[in-house]
Protein backbone atom coordinates (compact mmCIF):
# COMPACT_ATOMS: atom_id res chain seq x y z
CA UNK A 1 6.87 -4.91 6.57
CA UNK A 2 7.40 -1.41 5.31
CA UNK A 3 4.80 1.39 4.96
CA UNK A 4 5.63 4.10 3.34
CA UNK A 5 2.24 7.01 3.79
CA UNK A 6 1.90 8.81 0.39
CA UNK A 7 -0.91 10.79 -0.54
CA UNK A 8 -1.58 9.21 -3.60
CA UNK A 9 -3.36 6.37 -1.90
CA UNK A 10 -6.64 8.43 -1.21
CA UNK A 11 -8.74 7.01 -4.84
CA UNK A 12 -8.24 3.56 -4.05
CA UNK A 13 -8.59 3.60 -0.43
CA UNK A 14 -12.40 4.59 -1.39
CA UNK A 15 -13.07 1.37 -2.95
CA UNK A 16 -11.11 -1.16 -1.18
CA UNK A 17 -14.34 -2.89 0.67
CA UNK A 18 -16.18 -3.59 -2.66
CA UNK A 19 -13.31 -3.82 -4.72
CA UNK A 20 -13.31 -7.63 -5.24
CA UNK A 21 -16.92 -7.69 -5.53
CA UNK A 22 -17.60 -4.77 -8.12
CA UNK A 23 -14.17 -5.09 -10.15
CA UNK A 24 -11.95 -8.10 -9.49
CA UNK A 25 -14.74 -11.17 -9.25
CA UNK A 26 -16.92 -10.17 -11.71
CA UNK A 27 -18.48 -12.43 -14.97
CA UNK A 28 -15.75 -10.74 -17.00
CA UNK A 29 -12.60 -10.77 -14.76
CA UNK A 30 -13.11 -14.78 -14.60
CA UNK A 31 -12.11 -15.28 -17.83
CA UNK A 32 -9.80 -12.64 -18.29
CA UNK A 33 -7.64 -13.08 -15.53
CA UNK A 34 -6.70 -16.62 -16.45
CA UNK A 35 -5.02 -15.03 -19.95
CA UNK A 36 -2.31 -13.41 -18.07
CA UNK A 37 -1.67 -16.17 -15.39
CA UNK A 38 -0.88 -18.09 -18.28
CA UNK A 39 1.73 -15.61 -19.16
CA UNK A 40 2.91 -15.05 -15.35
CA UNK A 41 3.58 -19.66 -15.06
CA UNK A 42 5.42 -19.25 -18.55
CA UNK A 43 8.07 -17.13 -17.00
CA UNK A 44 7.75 -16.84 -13.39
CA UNK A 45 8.82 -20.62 -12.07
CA UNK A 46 8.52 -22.19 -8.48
CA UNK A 47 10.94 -20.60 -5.76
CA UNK A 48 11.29 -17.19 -8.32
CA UNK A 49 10.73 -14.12 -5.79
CA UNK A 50 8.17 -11.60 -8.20
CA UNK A 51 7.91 -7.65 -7.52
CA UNK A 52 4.77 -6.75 -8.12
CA UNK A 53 3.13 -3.60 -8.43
CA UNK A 54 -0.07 -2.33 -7.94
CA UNK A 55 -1.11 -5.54 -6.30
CA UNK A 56 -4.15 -4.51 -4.51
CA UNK A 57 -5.87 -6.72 -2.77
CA UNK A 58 -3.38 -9.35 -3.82
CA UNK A 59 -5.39 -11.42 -6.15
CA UNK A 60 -2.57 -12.27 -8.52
CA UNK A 61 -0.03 -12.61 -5.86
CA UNK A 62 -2.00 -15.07 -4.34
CA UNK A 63 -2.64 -17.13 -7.71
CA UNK A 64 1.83 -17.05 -7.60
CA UNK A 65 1.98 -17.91 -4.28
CA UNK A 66 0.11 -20.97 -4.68
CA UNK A 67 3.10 -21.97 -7.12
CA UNK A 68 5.71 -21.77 -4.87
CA UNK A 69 6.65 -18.04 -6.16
CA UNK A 70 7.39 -16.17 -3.70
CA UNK A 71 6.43 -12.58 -4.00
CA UNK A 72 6.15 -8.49 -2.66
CA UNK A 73 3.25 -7.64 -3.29
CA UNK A 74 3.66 -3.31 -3.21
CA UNK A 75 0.88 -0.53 -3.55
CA UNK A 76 0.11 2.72 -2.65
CA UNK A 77 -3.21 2.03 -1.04
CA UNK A 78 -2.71 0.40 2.98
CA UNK A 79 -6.58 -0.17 2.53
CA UNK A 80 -6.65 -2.66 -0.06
CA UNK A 81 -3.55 -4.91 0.74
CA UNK A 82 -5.21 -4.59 4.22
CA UNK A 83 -8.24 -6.74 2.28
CA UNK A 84 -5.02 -8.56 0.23
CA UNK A 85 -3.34 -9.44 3.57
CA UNK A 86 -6.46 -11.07 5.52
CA UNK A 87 -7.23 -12.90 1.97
CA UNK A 88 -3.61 -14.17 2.17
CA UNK A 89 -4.06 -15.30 6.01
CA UNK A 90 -6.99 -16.97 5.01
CA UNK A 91 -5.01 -18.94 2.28
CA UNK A 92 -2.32 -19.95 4.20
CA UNK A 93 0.00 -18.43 1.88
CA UNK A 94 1.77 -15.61 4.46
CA UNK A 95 5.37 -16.88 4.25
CA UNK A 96 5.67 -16.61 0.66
CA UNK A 97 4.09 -12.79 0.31
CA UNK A 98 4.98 -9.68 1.82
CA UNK A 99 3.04 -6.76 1.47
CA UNK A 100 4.33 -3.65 1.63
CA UNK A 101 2.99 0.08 0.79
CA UNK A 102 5.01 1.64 -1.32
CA UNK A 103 3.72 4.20 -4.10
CA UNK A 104 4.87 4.10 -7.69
CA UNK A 105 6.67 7.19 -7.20
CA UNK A 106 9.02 5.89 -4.11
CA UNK A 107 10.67 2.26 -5.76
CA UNK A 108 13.98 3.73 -4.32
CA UNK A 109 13.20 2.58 -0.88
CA UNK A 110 12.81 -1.21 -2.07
CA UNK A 111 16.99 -0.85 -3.18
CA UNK A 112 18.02 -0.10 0.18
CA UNK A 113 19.21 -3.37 0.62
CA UNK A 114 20.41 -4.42 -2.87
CA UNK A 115 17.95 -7.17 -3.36
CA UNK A 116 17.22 -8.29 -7.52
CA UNK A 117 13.97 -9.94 -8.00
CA UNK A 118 13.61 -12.59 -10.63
CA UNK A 119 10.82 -10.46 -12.09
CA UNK A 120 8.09 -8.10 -11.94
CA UNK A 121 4.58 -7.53 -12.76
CA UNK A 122 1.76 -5.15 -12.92
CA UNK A 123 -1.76 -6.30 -13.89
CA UNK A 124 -4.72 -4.44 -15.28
CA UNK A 125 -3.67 -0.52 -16.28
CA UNK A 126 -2.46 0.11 -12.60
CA UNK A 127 0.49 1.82 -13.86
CA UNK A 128 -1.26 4.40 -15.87
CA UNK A 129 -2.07 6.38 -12.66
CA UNK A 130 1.64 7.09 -12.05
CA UNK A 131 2.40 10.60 -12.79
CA UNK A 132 5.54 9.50 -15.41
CA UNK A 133 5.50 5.96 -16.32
CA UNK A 134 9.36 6.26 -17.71
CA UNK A 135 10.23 7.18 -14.33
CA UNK A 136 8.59 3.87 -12.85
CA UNK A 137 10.21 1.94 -15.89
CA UNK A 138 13.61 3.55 -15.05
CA UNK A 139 13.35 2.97 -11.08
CA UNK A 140 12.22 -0.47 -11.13
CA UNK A 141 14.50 -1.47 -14.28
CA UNK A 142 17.50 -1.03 -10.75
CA UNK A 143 15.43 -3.95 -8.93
CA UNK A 144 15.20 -6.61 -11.89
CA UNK A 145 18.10 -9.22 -11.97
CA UNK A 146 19.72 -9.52 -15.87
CA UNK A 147 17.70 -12.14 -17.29
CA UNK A 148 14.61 -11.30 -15.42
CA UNK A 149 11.54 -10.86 -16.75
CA UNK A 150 8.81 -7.57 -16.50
CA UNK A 151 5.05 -8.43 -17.41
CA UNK A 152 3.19 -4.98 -17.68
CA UNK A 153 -0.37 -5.22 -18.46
CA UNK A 154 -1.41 -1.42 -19.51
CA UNK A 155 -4.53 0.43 -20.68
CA UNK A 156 -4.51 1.32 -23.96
CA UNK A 157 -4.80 4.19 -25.47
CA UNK A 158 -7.01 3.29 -28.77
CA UNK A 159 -9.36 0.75 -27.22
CA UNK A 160 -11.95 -0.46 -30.69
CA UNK A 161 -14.75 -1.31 -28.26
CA UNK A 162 -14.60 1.76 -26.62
CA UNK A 163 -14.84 4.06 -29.59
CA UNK A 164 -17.27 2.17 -31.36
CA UNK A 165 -19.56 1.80 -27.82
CA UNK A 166 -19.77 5.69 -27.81
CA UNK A 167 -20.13 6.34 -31.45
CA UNK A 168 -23.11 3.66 -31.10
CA UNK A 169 -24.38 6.19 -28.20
CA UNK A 170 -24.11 9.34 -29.95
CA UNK A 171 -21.20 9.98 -28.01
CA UNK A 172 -18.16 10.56 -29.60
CA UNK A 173 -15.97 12.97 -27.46
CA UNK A 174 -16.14 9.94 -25.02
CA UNK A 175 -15.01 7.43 -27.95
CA UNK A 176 -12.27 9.37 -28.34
CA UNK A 177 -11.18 10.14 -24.82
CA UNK A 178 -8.22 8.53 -23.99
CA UNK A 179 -6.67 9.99 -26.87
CA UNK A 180 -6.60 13.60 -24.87
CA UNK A 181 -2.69 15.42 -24.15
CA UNK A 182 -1.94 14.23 -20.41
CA UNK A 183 -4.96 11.22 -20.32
CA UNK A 184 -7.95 12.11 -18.13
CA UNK A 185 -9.73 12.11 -14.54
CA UNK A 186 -11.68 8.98 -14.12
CA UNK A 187 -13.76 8.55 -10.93
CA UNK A 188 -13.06 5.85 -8.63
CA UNK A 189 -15.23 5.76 -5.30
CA UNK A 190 -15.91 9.11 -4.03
CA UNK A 191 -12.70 10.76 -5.56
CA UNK A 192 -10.75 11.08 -9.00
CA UNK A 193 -7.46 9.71 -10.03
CA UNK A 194 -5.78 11.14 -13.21
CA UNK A 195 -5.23 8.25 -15.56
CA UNK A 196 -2.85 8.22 -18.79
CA UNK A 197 -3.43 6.29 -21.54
CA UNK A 198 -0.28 4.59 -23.92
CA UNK A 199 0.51 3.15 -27.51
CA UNK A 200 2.12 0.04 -27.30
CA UNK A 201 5.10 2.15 -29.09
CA UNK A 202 5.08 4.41 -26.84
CA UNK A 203 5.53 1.71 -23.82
CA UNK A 204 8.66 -0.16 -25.75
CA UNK A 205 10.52 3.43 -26.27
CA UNK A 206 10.12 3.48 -22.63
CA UNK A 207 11.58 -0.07 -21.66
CA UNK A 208 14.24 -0.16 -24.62
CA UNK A 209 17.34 1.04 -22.12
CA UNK A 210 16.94 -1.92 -19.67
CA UNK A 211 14.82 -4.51 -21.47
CA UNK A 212 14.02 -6.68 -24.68
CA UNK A 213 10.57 -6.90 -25.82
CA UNK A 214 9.68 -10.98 -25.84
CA UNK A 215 6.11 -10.87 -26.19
CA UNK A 216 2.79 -8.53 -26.57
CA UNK A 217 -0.62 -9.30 -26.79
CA UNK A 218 -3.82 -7.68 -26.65
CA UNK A 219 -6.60 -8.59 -23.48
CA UNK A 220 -10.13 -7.35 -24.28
CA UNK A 221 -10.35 -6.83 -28.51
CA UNK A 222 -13.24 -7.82 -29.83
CA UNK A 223 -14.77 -8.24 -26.05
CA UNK A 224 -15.68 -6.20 -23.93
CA UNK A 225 -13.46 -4.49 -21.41
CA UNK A 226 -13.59 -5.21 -17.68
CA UNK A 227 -15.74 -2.10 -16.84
CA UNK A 228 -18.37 -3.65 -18.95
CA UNK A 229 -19.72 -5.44 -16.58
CA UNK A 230 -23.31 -4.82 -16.75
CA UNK A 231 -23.53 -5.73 -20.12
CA UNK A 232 -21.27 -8.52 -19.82
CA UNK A 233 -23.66 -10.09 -17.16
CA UNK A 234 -26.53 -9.47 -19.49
CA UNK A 235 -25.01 -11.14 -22.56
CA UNK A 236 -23.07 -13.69 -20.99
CA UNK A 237 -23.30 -16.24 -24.49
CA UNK A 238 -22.09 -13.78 -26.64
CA UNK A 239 -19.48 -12.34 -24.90
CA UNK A 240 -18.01 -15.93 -23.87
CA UNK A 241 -18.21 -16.06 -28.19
CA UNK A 242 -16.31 -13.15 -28.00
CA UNK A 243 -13.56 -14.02 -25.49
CA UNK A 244 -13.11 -17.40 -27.70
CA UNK A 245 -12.58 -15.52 -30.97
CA UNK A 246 -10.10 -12.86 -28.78
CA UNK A 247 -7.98 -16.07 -27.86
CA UNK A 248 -7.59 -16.39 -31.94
CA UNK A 249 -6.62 -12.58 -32.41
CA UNK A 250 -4.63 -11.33 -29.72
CA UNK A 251 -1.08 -11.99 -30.89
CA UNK A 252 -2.15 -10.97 -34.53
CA UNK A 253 -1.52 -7.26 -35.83
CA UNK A 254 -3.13 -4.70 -35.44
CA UNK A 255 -5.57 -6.43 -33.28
CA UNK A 256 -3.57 -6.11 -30.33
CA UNK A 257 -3.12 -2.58 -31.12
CA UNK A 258 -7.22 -2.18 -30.48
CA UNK A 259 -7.06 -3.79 -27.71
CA UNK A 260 -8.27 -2.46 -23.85
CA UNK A 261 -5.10 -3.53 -22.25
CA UNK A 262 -2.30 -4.46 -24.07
CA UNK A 263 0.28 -7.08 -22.01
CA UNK A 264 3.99 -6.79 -22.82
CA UNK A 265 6.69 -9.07 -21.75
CA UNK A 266 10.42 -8.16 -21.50
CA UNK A 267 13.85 -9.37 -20.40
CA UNK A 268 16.07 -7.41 -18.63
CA UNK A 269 19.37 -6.99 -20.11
CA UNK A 270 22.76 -7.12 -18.80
């Protein structure tokens, strides 16, 4: 196992004990989730071995794992793949994931050894706290075999629920923040982390050296987004209406282009 100490773990570290409870098993993240494993067992087969980053408390990399994929599991937080490693124990499943921390800013030192994965993944806008998302693009492009496949699930940066919530509120410089120069601070715990928010243009300028574009879709159009959560609980039959007519939507333009996370698939090129 390798542990690489950044300093960039700090926001996440905050929330790893309640992380599960609060963000990753809520009414919302139920159905949601299931939308991208459908994506991950459409390209990620039995005995593939999967990068992912930002894994957290390994959620997803359990869900692969229990498919015979075989999979890293990297972040820059040692507190909440310490909560992803005793969920793994518990499932049996610690011969076919490795955890390792590793920050978004130091891929390099997964190279050393030359290894290709047959893919990688990042769920749920973890990659729009890395200072320069072409830089993680660029760095991880050097660990994907040609052919592989990268599934990048990314906040967007013109969410329609979002600005409509606010405007609803009498709010509207939050409706429109995500469309600030540079993104924003968003609290998380006790502490900030600076979060940037992306076009899905601006996402397949950055992966057009090293990969071709197979699929996008939006997650969370018409419904609300994951952070929704109290309302979500209190609405629960209209926002499973909601999800339903999302399932209808979220390959068509320009709803994925409204969406809260947008999900892009790729193959690496030669």
């Amino acid at each position: 196992m390798v542990e690489t100490v950044t300093t960039y773990n700090a926001p996440f570290d905050s929330v790893a004990s309640v992380y599960d409870k609060e963000y990753g098993e809520t009414f919302l993240m139920e159905h949601i989730r299931p939308v991208i494993w459908k994506s991950l067992f459409s390209y990620f087969h039995p005995g593939d071995h999967i990068l992912e980053l930002n894994a957290g408390t390994c959620t997803d990399a359990i869900k692969l794992a229990e498919h015979d994929i075989r999979v890293t599991a990297t972040d820059a937080s040692d507190a909440m793949l310490e909560i992803g490693r005793r969920k793994i124990a518990e499932n049996n499943l610690s011969a076919k994931i490795d955890t390792q921390q590793v920050s978004l800013e130091n891929l390099q030192v997964l190279s050393k050894d030359g290894h290709k994965y047959d893919g990688i993944f990042s769920n749920f806008g973890g990659l729009n706290c890395a200072p320069d998302l072409s830089e993680v693009v660029r760095d991880s492009s050097e660990l994907v075999k040609p052919g592989g496949i990268l599934i990048f699930c990314i906040i967007n940066k013109l969410c329609i629920w979002e600005v409509l919530s606010y405007l609803l509120r009498g709010k509207p410089a939050q409706a429109f923040r995500r469309m600030k120069n540079g993104g924003v601070d968003a609290h998380i715990g006790d502490t900030f982390v600076h979060v940037r928010y992306y076009t899905l243009g601006d996402v397949k300028k950055m992966l057009s050296p090293w990969y071709k574009v197979e699929d996008v879709y939006g997650v969370s159009i018409l419904s609300p987004p994951p952070n929704s959560g109290t309302f979500s609980a209190s609405h629960q039959s209209l926002v499973l209406n909601l999800l339903g007519l999302d399932d209808t939507i979220r390959r068509t333009f320009p709803f994925y282009l409204l969406a809260d996370h947008f999900v892009v698939v790729a193959k690496r090129t030669a």
